[in-house]
C-alpha atoms as a PDB file:
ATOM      1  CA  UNK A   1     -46.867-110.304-198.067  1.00  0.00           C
ATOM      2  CA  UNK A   2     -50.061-110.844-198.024  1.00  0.00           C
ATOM      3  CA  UNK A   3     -49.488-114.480-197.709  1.00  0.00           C
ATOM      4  CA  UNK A   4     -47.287-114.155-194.796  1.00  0.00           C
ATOM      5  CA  UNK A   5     -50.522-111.582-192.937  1.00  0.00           C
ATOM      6  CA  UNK A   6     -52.765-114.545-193.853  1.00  0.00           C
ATOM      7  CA  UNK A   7     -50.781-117.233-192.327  1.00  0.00           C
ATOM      8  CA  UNK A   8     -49.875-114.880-189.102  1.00  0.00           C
ATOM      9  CA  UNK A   9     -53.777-114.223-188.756  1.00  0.00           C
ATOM     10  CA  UNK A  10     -54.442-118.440-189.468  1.00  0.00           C
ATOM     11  CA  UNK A  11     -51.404-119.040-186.588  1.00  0.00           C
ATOM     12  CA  UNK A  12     -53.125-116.489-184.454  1.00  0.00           C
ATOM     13  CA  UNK A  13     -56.509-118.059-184.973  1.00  0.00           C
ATOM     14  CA  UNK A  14     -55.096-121.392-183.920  1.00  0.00           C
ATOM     15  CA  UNK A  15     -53.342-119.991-181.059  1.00  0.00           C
ATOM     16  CA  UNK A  16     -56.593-118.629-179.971  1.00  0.00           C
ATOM     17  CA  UNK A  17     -58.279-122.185-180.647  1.00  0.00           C
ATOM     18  CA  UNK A  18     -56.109-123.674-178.862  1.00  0.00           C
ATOM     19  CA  UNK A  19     -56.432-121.668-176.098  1.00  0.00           C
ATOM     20  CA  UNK A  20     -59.467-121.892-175.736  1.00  0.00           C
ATOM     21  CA  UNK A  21     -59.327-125.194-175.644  1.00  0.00           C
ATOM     22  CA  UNK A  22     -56.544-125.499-173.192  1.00  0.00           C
ATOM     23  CA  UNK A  23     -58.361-123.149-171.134  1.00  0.00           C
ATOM     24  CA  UNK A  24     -61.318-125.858-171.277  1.00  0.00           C
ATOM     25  CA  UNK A  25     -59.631-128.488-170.741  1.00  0.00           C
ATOM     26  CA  UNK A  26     -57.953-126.668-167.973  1.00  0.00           C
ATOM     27  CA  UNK A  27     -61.084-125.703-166.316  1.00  0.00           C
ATOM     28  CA  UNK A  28     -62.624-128.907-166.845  1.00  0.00           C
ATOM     29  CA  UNK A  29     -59.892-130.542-164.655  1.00  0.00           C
ATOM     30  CA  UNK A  30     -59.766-127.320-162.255  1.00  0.00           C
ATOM     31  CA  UNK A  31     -63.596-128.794-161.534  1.00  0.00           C
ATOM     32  CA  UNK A  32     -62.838-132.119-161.021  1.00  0.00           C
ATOM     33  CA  UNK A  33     -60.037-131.196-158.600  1.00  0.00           C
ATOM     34  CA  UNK A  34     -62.422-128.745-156.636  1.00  0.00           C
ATOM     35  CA  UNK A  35     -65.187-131.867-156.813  1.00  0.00           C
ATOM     36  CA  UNK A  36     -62.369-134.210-155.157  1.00  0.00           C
ATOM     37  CA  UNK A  37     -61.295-131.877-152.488  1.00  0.00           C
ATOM     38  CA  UNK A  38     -64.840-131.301-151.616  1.00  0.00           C
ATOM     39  CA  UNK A  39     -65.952-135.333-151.261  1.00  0.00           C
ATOM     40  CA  UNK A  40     -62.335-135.184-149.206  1.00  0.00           C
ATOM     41  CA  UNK A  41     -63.200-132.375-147.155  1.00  0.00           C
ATOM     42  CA  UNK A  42     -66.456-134.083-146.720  1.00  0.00           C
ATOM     43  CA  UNK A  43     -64.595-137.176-145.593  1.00  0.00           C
ATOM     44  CA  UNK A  44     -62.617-135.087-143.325  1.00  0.00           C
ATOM     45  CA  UNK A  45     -65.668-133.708-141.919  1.00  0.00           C
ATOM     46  CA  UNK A  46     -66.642-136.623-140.903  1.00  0.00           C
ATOM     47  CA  UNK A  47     -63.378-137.983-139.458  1.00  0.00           C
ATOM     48  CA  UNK A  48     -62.940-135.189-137.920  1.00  0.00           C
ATOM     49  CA  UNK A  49     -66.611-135.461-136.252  1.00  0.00           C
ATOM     50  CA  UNK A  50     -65.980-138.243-135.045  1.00  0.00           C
ATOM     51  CA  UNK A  51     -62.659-137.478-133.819  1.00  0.00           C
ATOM     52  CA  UNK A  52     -64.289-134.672-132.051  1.00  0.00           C
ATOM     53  CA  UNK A  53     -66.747-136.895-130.670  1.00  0.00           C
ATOM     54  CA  UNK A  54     -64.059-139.775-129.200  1.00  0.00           C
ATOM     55  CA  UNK A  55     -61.484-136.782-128.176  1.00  0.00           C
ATOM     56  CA  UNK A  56     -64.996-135.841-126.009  1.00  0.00           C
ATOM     57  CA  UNK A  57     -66.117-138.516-124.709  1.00  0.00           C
ATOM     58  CA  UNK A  58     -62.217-138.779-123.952  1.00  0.00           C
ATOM     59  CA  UNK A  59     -61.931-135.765-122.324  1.00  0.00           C
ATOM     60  CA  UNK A  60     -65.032-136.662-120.462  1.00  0.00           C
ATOM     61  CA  UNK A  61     -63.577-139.933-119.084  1.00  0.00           C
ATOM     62  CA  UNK A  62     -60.278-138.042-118.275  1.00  0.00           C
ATOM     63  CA  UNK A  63     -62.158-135.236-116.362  1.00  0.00           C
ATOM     64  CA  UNK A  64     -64.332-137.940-114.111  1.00  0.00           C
ATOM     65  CA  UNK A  65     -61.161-140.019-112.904  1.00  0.00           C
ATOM     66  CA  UNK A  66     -59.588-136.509-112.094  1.00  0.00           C
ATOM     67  CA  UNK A  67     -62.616-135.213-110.507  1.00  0.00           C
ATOM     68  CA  UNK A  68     -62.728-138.827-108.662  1.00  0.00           C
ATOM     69  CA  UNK A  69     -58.714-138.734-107.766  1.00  0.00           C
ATOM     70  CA  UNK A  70     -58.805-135.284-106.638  1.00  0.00           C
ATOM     71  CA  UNK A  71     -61.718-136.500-104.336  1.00  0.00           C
ATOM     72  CA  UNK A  72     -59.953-139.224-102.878  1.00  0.00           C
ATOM     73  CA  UNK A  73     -56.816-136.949-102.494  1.00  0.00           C
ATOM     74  CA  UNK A  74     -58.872-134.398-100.951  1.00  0.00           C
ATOM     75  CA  UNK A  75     -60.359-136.894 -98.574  1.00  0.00           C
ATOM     76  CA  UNK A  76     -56.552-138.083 -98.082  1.00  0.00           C
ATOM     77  CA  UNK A  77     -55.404-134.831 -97.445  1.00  0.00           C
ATOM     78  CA  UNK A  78     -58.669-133.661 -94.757  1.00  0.00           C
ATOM     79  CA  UNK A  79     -57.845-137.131 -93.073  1.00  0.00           C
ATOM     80  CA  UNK A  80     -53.864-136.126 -92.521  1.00  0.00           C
ATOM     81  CA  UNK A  81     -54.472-132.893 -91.762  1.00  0.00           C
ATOM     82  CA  UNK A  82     -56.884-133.879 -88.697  1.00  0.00           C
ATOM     83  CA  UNK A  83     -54.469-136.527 -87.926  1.00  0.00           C
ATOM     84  CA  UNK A  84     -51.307-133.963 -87.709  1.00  0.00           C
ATOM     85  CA  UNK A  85     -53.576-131.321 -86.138  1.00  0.00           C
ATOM     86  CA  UNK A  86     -54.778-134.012 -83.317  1.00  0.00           C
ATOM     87  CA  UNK A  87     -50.987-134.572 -82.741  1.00  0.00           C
ATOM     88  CA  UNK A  88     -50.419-131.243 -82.731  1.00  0.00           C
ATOM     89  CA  UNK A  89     -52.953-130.697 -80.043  1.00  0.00           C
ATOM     90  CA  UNK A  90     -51.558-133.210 -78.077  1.00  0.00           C
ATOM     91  CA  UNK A  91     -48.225-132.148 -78.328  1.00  0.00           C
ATOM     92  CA  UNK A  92     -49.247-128.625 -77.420  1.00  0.00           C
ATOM     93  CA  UNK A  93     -50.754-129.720 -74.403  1.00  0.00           C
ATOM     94  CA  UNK A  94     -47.800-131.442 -73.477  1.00  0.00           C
ATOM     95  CA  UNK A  95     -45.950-128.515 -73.899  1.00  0.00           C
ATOM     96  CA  UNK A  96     -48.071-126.772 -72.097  1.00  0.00           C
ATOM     97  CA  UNK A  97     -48.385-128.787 -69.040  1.00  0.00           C
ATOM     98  CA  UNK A  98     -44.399-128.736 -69.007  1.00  0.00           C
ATOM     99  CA  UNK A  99     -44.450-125.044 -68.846  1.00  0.00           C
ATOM    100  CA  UNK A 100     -46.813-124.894 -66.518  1.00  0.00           C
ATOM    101  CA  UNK A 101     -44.430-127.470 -64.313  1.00  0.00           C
ATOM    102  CA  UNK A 102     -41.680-125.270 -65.015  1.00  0.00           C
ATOM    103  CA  UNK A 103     -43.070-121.784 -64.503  1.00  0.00           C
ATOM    104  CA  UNK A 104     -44.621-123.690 -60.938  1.00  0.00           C
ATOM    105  CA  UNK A 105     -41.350-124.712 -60.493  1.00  0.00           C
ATOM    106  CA  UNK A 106     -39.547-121.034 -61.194  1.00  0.00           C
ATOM    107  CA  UNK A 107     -41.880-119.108 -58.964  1.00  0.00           C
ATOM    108  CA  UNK A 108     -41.488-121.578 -55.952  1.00  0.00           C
ATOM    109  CA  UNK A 109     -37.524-120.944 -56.359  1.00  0.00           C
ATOM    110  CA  UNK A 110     -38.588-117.535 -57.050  1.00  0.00           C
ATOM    111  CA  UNK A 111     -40.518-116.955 -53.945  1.00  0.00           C
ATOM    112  CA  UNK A 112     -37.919-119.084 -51.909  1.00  0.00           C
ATOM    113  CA  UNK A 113     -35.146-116.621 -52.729  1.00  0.00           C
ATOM    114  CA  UNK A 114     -37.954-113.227 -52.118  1.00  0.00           C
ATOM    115  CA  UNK A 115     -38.379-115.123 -48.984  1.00  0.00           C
ATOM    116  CA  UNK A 116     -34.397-115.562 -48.022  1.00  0.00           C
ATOM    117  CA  UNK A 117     -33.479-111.995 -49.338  1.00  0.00           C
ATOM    118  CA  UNK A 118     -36.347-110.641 -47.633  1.00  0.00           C
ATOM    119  CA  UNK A 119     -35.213-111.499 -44.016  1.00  0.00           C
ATOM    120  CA  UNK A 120     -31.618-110.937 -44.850  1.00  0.00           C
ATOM    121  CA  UNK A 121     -32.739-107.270 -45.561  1.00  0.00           C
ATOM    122  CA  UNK A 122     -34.561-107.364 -42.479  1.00  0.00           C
ATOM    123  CA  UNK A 123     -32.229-108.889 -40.977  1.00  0.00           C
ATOM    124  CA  UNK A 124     -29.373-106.008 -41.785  1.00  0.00           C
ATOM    125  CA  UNK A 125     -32.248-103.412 -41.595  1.00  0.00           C
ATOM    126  CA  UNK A 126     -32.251-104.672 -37.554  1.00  0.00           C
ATOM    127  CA  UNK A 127     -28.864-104.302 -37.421  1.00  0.00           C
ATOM    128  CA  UNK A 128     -28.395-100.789 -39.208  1.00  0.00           C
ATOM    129  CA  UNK A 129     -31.288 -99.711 -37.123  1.00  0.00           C
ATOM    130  CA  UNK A 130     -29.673-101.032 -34.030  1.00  0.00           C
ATOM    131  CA  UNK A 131     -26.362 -99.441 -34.805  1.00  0.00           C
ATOM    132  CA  UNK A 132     -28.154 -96.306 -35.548  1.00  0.00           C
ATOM    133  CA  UNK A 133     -29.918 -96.197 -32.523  1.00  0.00           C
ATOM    134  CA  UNK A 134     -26.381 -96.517 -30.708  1.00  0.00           C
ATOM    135  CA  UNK A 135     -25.025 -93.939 -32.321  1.00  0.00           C
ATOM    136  CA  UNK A 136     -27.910 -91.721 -32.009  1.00  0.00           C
ATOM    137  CA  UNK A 137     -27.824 -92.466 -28.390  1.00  0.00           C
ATOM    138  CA  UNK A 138     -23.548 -91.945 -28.335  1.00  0.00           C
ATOM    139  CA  UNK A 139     -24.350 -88.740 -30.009  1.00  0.00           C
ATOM    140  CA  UNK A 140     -27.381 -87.371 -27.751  1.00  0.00           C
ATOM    141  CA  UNK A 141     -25.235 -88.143 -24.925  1.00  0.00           C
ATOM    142  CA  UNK A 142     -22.110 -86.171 -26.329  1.00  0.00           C
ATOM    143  CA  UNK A 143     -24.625 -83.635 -27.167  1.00  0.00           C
ATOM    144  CA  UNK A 144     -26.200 -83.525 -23.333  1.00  0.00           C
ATOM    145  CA  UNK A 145     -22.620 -83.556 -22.078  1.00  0.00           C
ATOM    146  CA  UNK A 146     -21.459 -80.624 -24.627  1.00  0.00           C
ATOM    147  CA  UNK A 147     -24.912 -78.765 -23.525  1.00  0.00           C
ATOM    148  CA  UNK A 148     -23.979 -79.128 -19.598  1.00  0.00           C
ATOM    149  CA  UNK A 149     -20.580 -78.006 -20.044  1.00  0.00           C
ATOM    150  CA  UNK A 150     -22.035 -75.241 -22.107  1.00  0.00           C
ATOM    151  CA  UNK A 151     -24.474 -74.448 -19.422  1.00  0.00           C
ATOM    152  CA  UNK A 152     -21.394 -74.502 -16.740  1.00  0.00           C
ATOM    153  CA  UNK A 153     -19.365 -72.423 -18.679  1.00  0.00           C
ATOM    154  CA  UNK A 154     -22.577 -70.031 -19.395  1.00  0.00           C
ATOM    155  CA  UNK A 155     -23.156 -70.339 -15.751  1.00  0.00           C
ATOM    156  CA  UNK A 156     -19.579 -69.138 -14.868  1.00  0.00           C
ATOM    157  CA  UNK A 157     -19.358 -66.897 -17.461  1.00  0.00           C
ATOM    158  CA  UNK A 158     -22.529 -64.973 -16.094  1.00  0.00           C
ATOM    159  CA  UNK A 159     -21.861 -65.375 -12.831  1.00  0.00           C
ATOM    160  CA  UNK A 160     -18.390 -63.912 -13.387  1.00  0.00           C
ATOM    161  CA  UNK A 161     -20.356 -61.033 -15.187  1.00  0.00           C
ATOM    162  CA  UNK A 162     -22.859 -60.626 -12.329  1.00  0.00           C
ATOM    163  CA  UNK A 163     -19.454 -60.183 -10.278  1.00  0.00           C
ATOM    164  CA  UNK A 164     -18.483 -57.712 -12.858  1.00  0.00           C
ATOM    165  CA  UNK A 165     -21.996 -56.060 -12.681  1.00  0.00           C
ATOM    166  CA  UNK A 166     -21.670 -56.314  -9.157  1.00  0.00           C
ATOM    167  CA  UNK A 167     -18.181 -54.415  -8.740  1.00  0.00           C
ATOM    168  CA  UNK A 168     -19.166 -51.876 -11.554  1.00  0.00           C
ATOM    169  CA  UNK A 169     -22.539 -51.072  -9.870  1.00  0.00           C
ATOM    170  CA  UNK A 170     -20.705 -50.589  -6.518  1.00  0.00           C
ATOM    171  CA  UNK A 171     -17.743 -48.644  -8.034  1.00  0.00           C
ATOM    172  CA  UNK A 172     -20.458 -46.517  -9.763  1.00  0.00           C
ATOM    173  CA  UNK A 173     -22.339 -46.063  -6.470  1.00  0.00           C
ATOM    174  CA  UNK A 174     -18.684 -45.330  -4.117  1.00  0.00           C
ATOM    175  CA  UNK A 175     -18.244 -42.943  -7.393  1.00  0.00           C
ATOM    176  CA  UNK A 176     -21.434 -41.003  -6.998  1.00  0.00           C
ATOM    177  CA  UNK A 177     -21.121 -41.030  -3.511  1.00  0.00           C
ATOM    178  CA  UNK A 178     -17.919 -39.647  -3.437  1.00  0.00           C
ATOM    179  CA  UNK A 179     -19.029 -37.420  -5.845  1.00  0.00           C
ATOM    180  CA  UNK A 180     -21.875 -36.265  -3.946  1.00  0.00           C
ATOM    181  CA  UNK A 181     -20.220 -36.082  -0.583  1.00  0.00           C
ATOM    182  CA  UNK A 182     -17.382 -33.865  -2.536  1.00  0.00           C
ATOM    183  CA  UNK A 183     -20.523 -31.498  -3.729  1.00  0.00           C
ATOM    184  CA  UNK A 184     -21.618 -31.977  -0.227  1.00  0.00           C
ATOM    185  CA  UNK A 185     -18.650 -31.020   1.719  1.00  0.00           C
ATOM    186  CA  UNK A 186     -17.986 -28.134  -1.605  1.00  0.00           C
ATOM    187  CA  UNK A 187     -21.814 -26.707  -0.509  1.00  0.00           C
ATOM    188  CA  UNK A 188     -20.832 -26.781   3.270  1.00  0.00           C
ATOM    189  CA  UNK A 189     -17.922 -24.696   2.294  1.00  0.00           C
ATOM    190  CA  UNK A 190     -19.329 -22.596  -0.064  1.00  0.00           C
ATOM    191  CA  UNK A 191     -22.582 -21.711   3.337  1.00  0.00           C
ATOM    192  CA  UNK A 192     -19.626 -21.475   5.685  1.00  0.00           C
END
């Protein structure tokens, strides 16, 4: 038994040996790797440096002919716009004389037809007035005819009253002298 503990601590030994040797090994080559990627991450560095540096001077170049283009398209553009907004000027002042013409043109027709409507109204005020003043006239002379008949028949009336008056006042005064000659000729009789 103790054989077998001996060789299990020997094989254990050697395990250990060799894994310590392994792990040497191991981290030996673990170095070499992390010296490798470091010289290529150097390299890469560099590369990408001067990719940096060409994507720059790139970028550079790109943003001048923009800059440039967007010059000459803005000077484009300015020179269109002033061309349109000359022709636009010009067209609104052809516009504008042509309304001008035609408003002219509206407010002579206009003041044509004021004119024409104006002496046909005073045309048919003339003859309203005129046929207003006849009837006015036909009416005042009804009027002065009703009045003198009026008056004549007023006239007749009173003096057919007066007449009236007249024969009343008399019949009143025959009356009271009847009367008094009856008190008279009773008062004689009465002294007798």
């Amino acid at each position: 038994m103790e054989e077998v503990k001996r060789e299990i601590a020997a094989t254990s030994d050697e395990q250990e040996y060799r894994q310590a040797g392994q792990m040497f090994f191991l981290g030996s080559w673990v170095q070499g790797e992390i010296r490798d990627l470091r010289a290529e991450m150097r390299e890469l560095r560099k590369e990408l440096s001067s990719t940096e540096d060409g994507l720059r001077q790139e970028i550079k170049t790109v943003e001048e002919s923009l800059r440039k283009e967007i010059k000459a398209v803005e000077e484009s553009l300015r020179k269109e716009i002033k061309t349109v907004e000359e022709g636009l000027r010009k067209e609104i002042k052809t516009v504008e004389e042509g309304l001008r013409k035609e408003i002219k043109t509206v407010e002579e027709g206009l003041r044509k037809e004021i004119k024409t409507v104006e002496e046909g109204l005073r045309k048919e005020i003339k003859t309203v007035e005129e046929g207003l003043r006849k009837e006015i006239k036909t009416v005042e002379e009804d009027l002065r005819k009703e009045m003198i008949t009026l008056e004549s028949n007023l006239r007749q009336e009173i003096n057919s009253l007066r007449q009236e008056i007249k024969g009343f006042f008399w019949a009143t005064v025959g009356i009271a002298l009847a009367a008094l000659a009856v008190s008279i000729s009773v008062a004689i009789k009465i002294w007798q």
